[in-house]
Protein backbone atom coordinates (compact mmCIF):
# COMPACT_ATOMS: atom_id res chain seq x y z
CA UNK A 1 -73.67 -29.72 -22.77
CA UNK A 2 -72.00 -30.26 -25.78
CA UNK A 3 -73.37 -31.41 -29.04
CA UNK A 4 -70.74 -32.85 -31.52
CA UNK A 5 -71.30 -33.78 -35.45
CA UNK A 6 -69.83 -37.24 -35.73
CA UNK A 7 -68.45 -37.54 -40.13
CA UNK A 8 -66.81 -39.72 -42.02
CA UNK A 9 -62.79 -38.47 -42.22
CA UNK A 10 -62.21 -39.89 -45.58
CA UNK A 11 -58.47 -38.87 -45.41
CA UNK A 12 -58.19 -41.31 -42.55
CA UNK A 13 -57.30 -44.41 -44.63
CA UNK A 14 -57.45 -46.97 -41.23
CA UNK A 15 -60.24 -45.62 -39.01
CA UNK A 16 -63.18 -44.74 -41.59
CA UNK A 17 -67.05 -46.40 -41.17
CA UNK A 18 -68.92 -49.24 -39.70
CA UNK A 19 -67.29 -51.82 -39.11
CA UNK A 20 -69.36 -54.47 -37.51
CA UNK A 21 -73.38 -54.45 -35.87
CA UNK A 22 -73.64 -55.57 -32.69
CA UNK A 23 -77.28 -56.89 -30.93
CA UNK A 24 -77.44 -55.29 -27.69
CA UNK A 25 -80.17 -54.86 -24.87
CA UNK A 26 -80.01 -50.98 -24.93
CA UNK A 27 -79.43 -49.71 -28.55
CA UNK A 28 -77.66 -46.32 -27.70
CA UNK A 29 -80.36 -45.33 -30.53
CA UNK A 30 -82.87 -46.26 -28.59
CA UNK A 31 -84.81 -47.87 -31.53
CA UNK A 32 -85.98 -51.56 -30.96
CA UNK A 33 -85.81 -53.73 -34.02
CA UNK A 34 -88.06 -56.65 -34.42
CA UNK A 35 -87.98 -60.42 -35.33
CA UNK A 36 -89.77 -60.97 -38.52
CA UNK A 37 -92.87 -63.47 -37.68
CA UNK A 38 -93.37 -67.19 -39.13
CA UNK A 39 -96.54 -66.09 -40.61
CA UNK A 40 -95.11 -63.08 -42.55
CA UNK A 41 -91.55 -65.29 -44.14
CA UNK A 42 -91.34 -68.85 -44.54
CA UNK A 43 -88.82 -71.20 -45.64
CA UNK A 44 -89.27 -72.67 -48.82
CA UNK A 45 -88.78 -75.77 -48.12
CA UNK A 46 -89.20 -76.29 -44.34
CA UNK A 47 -91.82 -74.99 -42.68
CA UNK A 48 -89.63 -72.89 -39.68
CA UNK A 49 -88.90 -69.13 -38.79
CA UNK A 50 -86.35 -67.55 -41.05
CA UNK A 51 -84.75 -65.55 -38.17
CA UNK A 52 -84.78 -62.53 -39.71
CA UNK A 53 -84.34 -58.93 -37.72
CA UNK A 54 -85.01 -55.71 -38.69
CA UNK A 55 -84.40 -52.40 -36.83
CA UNK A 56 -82.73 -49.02 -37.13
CA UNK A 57 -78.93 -49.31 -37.47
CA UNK A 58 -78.36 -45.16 -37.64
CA UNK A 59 -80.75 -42.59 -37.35
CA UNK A 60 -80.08 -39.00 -38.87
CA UNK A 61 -79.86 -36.21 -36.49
CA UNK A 62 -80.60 -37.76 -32.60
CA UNK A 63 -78.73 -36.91 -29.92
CA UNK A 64 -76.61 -39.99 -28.15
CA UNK A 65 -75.24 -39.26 -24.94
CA UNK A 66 -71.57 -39.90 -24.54
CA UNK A 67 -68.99 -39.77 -21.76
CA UNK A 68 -65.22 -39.47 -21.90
CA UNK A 69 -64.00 -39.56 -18.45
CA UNK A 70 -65.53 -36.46 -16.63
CA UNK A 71 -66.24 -35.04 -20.19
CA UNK A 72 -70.24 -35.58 -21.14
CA UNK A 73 -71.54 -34.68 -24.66
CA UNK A 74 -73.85 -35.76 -27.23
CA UNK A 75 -73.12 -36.78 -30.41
CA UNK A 76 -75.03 -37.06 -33.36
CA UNK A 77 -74.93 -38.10 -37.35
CA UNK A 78 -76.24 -35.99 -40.43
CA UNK A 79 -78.13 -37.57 -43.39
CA UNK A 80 -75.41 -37.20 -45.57
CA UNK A 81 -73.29 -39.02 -43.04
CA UNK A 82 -75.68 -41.88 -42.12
CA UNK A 83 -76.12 -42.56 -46.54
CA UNK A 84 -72.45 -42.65 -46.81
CA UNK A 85 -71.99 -44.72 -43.94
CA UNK A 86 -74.47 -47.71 -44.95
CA UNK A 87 -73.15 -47.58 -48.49
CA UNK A 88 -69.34 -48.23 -47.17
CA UNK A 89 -70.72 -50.93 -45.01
CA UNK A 90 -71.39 -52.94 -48.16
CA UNK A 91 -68.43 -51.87 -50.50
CA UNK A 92 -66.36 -52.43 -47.51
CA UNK A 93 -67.70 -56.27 -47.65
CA UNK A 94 -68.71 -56.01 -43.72
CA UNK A 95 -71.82 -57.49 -43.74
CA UNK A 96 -70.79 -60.70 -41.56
CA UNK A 97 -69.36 -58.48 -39.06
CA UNK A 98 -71.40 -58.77 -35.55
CA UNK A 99 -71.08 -58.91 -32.07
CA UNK A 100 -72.70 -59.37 -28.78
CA UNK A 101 -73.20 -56.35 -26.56
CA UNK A 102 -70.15 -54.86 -29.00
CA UNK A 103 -67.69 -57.18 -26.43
CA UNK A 104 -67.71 -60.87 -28.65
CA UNK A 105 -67.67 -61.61 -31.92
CA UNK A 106 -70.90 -64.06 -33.47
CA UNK A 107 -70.60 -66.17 -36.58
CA UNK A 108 -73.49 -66.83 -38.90
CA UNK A 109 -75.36 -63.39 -38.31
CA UNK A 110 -75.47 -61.60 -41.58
CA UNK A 111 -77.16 -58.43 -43.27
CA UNK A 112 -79.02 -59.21 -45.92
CA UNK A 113 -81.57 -55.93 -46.75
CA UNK A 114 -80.62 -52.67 -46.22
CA UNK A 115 -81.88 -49.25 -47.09
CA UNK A 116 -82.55 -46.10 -46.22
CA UNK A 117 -85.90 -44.33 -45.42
CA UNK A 118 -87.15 -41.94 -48.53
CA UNK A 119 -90.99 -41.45 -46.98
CA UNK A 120 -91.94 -42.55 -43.40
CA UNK A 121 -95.63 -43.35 -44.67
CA UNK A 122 -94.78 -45.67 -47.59
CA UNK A 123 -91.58 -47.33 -46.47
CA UNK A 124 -91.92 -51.17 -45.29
CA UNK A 125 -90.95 -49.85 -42.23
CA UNK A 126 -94.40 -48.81 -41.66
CA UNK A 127 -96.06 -52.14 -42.13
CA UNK A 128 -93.72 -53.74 -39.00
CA UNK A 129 -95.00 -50.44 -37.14
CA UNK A 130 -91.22 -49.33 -37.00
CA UNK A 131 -91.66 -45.05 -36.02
CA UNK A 132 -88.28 -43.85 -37.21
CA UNK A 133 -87.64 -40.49 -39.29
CA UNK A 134 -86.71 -39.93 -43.31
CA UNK A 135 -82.94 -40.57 -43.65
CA UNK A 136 -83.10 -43.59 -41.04
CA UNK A 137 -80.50 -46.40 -42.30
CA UNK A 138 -82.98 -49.70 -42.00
CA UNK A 139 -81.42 -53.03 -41.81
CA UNK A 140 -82.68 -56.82 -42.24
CA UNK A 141 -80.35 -59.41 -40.15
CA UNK A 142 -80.08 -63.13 -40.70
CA UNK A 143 -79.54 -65.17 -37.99
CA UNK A 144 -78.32 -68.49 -38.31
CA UNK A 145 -76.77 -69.00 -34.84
CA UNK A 146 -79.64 -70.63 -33.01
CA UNK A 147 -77.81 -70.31 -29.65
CA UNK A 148 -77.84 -66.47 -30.46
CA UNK A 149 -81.54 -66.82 -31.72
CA UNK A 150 -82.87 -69.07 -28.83
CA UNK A 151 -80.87 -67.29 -25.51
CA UNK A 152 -80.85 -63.75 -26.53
CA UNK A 153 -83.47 -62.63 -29.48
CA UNK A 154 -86.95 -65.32 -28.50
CA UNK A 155 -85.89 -64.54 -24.63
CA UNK A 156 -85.73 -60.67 -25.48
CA UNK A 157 -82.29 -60.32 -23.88
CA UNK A 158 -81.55 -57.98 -26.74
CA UNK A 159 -83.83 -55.31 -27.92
CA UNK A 160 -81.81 -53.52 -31.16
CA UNK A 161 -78.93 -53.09 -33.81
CA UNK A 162 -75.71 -50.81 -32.60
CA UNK A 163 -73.38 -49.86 -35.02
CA UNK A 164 -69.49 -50.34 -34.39
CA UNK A 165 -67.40 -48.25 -36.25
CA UNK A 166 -64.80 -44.54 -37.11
CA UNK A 167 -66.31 -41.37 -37.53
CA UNK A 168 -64.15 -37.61 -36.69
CA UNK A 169 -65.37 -35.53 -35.15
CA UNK A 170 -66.52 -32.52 -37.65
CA UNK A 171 -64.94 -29.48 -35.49
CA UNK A 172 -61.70 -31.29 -34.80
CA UNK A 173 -60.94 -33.38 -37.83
CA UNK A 174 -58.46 -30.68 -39.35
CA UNK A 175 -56.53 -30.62 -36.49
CA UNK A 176 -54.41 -33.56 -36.01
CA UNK A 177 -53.39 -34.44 -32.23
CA UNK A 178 -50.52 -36.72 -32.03
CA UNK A 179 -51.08 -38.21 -28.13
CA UNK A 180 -54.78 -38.56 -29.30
CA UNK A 181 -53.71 -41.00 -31.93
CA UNK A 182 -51.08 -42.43 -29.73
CA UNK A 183 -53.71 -43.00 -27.33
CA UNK A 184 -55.74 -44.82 -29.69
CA UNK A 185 -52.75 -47.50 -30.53
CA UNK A 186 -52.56 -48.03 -27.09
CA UNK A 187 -56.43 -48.06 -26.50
CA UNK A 188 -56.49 -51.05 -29.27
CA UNK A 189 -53.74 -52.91 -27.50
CA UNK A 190 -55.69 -52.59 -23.63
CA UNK A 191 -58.76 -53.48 -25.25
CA UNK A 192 -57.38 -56.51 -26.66
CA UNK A 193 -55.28 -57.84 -23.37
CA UNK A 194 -58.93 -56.74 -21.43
CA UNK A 195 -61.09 -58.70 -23.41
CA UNK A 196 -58.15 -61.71 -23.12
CA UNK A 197 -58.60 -61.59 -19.42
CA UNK A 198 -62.42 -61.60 -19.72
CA UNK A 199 -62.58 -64.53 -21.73
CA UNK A 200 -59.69 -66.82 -19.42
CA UNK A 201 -61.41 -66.08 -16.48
CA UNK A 202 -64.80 -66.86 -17.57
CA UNK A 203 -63.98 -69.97 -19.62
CA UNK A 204 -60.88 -71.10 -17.43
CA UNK A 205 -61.43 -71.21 -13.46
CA UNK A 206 -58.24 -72.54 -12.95
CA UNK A 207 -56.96 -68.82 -13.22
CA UNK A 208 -58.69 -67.98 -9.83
CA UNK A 209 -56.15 -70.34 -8.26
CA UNK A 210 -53.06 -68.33 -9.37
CA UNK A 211 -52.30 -69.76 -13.00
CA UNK A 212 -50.13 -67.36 -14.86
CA UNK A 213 -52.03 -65.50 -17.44
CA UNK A 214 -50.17 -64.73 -20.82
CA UNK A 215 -51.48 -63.05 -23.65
CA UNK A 216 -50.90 -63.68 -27.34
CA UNK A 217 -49.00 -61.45 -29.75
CA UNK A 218 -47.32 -62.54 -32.86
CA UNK A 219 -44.81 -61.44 -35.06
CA UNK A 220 -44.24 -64.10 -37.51
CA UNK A 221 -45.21 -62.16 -40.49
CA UNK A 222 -42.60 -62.75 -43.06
CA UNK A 223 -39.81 -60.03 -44.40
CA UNK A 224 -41.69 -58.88 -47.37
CA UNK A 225 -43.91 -57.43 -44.69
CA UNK A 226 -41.19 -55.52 -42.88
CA UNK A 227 -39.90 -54.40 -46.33
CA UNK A 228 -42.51 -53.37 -47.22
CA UNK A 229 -43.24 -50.93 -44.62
CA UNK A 230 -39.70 -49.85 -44.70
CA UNK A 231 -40.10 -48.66 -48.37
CA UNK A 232 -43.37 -46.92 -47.09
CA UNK A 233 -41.35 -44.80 -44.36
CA UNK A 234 -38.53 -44.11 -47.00
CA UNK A 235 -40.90 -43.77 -49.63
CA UNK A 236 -43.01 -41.25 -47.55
CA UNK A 237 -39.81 -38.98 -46.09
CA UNK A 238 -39.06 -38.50 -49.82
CA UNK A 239 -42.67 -36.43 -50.01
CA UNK A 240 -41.99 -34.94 -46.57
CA UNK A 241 -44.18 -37.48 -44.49
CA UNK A 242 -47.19 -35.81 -46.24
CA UNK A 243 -48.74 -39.36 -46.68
CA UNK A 244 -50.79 -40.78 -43.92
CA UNK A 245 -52.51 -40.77 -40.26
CA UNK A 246 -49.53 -40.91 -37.52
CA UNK A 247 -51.09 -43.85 -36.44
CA UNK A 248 -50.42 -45.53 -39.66
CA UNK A 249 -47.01 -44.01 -39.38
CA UNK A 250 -46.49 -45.85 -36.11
CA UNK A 251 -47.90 -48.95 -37.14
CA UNK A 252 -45.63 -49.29 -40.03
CA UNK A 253 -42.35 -48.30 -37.68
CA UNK A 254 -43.75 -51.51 -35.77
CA UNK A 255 -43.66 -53.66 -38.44
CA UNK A 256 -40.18 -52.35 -39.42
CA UNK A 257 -38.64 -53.64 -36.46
CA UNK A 258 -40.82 -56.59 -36.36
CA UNK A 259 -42.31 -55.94 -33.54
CA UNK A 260 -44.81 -58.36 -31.77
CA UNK A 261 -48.65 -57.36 -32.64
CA UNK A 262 -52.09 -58.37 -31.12
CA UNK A 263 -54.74 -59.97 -32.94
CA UNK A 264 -56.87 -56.78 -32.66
CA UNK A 265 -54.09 -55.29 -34.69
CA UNK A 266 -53.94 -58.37 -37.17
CA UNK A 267 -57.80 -57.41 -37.75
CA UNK A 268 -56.94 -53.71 -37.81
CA UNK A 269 -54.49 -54.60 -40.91
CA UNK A 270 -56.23 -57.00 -42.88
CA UNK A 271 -59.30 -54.94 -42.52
CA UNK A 272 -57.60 -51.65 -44.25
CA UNK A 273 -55.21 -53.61 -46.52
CA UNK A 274 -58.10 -55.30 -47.46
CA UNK A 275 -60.53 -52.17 -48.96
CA UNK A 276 -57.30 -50.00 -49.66
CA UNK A 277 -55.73 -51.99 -52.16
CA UNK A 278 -57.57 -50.21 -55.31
CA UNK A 279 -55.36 -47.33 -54.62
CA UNK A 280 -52.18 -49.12 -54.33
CA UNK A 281 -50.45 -47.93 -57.74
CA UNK A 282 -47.40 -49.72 -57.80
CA UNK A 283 -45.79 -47.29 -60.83
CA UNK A 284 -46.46 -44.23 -58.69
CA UNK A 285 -44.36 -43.71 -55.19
CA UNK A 286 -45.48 -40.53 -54.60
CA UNK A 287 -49.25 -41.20 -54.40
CA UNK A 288 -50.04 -41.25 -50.69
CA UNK A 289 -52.40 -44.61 -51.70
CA UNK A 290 -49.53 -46.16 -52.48
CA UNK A 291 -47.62 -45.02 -49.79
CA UNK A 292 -50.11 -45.73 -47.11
CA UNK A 293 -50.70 -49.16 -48.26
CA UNK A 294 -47.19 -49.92 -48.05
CA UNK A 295 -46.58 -48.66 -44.73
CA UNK A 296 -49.19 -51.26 -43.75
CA UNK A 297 -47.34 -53.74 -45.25
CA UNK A 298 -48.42 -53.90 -48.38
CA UNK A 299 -49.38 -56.93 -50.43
CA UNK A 300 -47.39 -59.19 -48.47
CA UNK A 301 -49.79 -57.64 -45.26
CA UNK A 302 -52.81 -58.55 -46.35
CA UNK A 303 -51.78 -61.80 -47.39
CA UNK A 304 -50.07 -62.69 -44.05
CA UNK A 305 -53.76 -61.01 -42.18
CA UNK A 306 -55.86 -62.81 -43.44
CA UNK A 307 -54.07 -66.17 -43.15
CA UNK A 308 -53.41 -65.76 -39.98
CA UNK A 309 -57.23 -64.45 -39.51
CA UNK A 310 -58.16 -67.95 -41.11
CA UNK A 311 -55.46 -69.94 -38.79
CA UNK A 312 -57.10 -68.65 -35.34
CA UNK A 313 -60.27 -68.97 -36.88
CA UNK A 314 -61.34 -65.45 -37.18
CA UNK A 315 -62.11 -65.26 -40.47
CA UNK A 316 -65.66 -67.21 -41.49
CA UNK A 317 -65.70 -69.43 -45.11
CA UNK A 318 -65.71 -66.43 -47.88
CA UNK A 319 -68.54 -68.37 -49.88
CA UNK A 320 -72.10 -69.79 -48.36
CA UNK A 321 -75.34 -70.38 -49.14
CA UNK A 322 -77.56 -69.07 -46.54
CA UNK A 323 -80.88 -69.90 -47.68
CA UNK A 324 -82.76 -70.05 -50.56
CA UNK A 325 -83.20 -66.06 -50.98
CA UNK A 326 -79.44 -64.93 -49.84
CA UNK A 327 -75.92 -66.15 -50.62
CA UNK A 328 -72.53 -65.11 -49.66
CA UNK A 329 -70.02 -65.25 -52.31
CA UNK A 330 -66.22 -64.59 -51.72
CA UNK A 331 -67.32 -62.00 -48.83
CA UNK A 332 -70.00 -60.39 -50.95
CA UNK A 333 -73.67 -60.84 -50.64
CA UNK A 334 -75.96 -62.07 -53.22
CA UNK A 335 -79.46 -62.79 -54.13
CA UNK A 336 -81.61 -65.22 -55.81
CA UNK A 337 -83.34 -62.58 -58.08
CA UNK A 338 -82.19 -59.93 -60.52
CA UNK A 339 -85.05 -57.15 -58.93
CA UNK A 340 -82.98 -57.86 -55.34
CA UNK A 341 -79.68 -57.51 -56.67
CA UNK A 342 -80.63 -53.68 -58.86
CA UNK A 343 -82.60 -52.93 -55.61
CA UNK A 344 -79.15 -53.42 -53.27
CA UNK A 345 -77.12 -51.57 -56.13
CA UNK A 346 -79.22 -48.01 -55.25
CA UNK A 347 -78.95 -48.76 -51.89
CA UNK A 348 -74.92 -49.10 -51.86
CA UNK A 349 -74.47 -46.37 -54.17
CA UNK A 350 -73.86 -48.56 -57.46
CA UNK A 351 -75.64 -49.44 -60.65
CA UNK A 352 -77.00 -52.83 -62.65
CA UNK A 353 -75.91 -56.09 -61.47
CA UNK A 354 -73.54 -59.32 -62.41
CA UNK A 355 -74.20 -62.96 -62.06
CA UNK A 356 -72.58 -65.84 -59.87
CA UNK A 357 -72.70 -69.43 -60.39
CA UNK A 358 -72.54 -71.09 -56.88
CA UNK A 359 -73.41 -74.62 -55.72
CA UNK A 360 -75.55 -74.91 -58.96
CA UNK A 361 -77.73 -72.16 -58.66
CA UNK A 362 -77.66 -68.32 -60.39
CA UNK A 363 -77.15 -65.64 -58.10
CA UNK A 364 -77.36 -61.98 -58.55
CA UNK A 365 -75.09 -59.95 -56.97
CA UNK A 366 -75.08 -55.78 -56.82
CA UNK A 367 -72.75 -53.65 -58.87
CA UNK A 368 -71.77 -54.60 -62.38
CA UNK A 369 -68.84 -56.13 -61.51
CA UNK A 370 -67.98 -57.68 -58.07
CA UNK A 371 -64.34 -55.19 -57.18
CA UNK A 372 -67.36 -52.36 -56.62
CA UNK A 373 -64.87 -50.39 -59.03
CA UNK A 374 -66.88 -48.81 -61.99
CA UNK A 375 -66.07 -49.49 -65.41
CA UNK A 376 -66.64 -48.47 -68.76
CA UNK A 377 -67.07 -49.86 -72.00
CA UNK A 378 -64.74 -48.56 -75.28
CA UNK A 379 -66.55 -47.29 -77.71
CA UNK A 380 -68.78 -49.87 -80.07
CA UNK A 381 -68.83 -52.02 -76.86
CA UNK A 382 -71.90 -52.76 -74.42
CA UNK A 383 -72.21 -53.75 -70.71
CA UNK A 384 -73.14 -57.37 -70.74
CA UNK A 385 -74.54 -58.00 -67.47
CA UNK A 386 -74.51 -61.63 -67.49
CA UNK A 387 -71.15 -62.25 -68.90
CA UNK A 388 -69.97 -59.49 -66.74
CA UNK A 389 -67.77 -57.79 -69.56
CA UNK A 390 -68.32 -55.59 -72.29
CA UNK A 391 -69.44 -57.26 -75.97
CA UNK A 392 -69.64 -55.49 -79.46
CA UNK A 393 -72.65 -54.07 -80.06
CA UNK A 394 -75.10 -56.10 -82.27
């Protein structure tokens, strides 16, 4: 059977890392994670279970079985592959992704710890009696939904962490396949109407008695949208369509023609537009950053996305305290001590730390400054970690 290395295809500007974690009964990793006792982490102020998890999200070289029709195969991720991956988790601000059973999406489940195993004997892993290997991607999971906690963790309905996510595979990646990536538009859209019909008939029984069922699209994104992506395609023949996946190509002729999209798609944009924008270079047309971004509608895209992500309620409040250790602050987490915050930084592939001042408290967030892009100081000038800017040196 055969055995496939799953990377990350960093040229793939819409399809590239974890997404969202999902709880599920059978982990395809088969690694269990466990729910933190009351003795071990309390509260600080009432005496109750934090709800914490912790389990394997991705472990380094295991073989996961996979079928594709009549085609069965394993797949499987290198070490390199499983660091990168946890580290764009975080700089791609995804930590309040989850699902159920990776078929519904659950608010108020968030990742607050995560790290990867340097020495199986002296990680914390061994403490909670967790047997994974070096290179394992370990992650700690809030859960503030007690429905979630009460039905599905205490009653042991689910049993571990499963990733959701784009990864190439390694033997195919340079060899583009235009029906495959057709396929994968129209995979996103039969998903979508699927899950629609899922969720009518189990919440609406009036369907069973021949109610017409009608699924929602939209296309009331405004013109600067449309424009935009038309300057994308124009800007892109002018470079002999050199720039971006032909899925992005295709997405961009829908929004030309202002066609109707679903909200999987509306999730799909704002999610790319949203981590793509630092290589949107306005003053350069011919950089395929640019390009790409614009055939995705640009800044008029993601600002259309996400309020229409906020109007169906998709999107959860950017800012929130969680409890008194963890913090979300406009989509980025954040701790209550500077050791967390430099401890995060290593693990997401940054360095030092800035501080937020939220609902009347100091919190420390990874990275020196909260874009995730790096800076540096000009010369006679410090990094000032607190005022999050460089100062003249004293």
């Amino acid at each position: 059977m055969e055995i496939v290395e799953l990377i990350l295809d960093e040229e793939n500007e819409e399809m590239i890392g974890i997404e969202a974690v999902s709880i599920v009964e059978n982990p395809a990793i088969e690694s269990d994670f466990i729910a933190l006792a009351d003795q071990e982490i309390k509260l600080a102020k009432v005496d109750e279970e934090k709800k914490i998890l912790m389990g394997a999200a991705l472990i380094p070289n295991k073989p996961i079985f996979r079928k594709n029709g009549e085609e069965m195969f394993y797949v499987y991720f290198s070490k390199d592959t499983v660091r990168k991956a946890s580290e764009l988790f975080f700089q791609n601000g995804n930590q309040n992704n989850a699902t159920l059973e990776h078929q519904m999406s659950i608010n108020d489940l968030t990742v607050v710890e995560s790290w990867i195993v340097e020495d199986t004997k002296m990680d914390k892993t061994a403490k909670y009696r967790l047997s994974v290997p070096e290179g394992t991607w370990m992650i700690s999971m809030k859960v503030n939904n007690d429905e979630v906690w009460n039905d599905y963790v205490k009653s042991g309905k689910v049993k571990g962490f499963s990733i959701e996510g784009y990864f190439a595979d390694k033997a195919k990646i340079n060899k583009p396949n235009l029906k495959t990536e057709m396929d994968a538009i129209l995979n996103e859209e039969a998903v979508y109407m699927l899950n629609a019909i899922r969720g009518i008939i189990k919440n609406d029984k009036r369907t069973r008695s021949g109610k017409k069922i009608t699924f929602e699209t939209y296309n009331d994104y405004p013109d600067a949208v449309s424009n935009n992506a038309k300057r994308g395609i124009d800007l892109n023949d002018k470079v002999n369509n050199k720039c971006a996946t032909q899925v992005g190509k295709i997405r961009a002729t829908q929004l030309r023609d202002k066609r109707n999209i679903s909200l999987a798609t509306i999730k799909r944009m704002y999610s790319y537009l949203s981590r793509a924008q630092e290589y949107y270079d306005e003053g350069n047309n011919e950089a395929c950053g640019t390009i790409s971004y614009l055939l995705w509608g640009g800044k008029a895209g993601l600002r259309w996305s996400e309020s229409k992500l906020k109007e169906l309620g998709e999107i959860n409040l950017s800012s929130m305290v969680i409890d008194d250790d963890f913090a979300i602050i406009d989509d980025r987490l954040a701790y209550s001590t500077q050791e967390k915050a430099e401890e995060m930084a290593i693990n997401i592939g940054c360095e030092g730390f800035h501080v937020h001042e939220f609902e009347d408290q100091e919190w420390y967030m990874p990275c020196e400054k909260h874009s995730l892009q790096k800076y540096k100081c000009p010369k006679g000038y410090v990094k000032d970690y607190i005022k999050h800017k460089c100062v003249k040196k004293k």
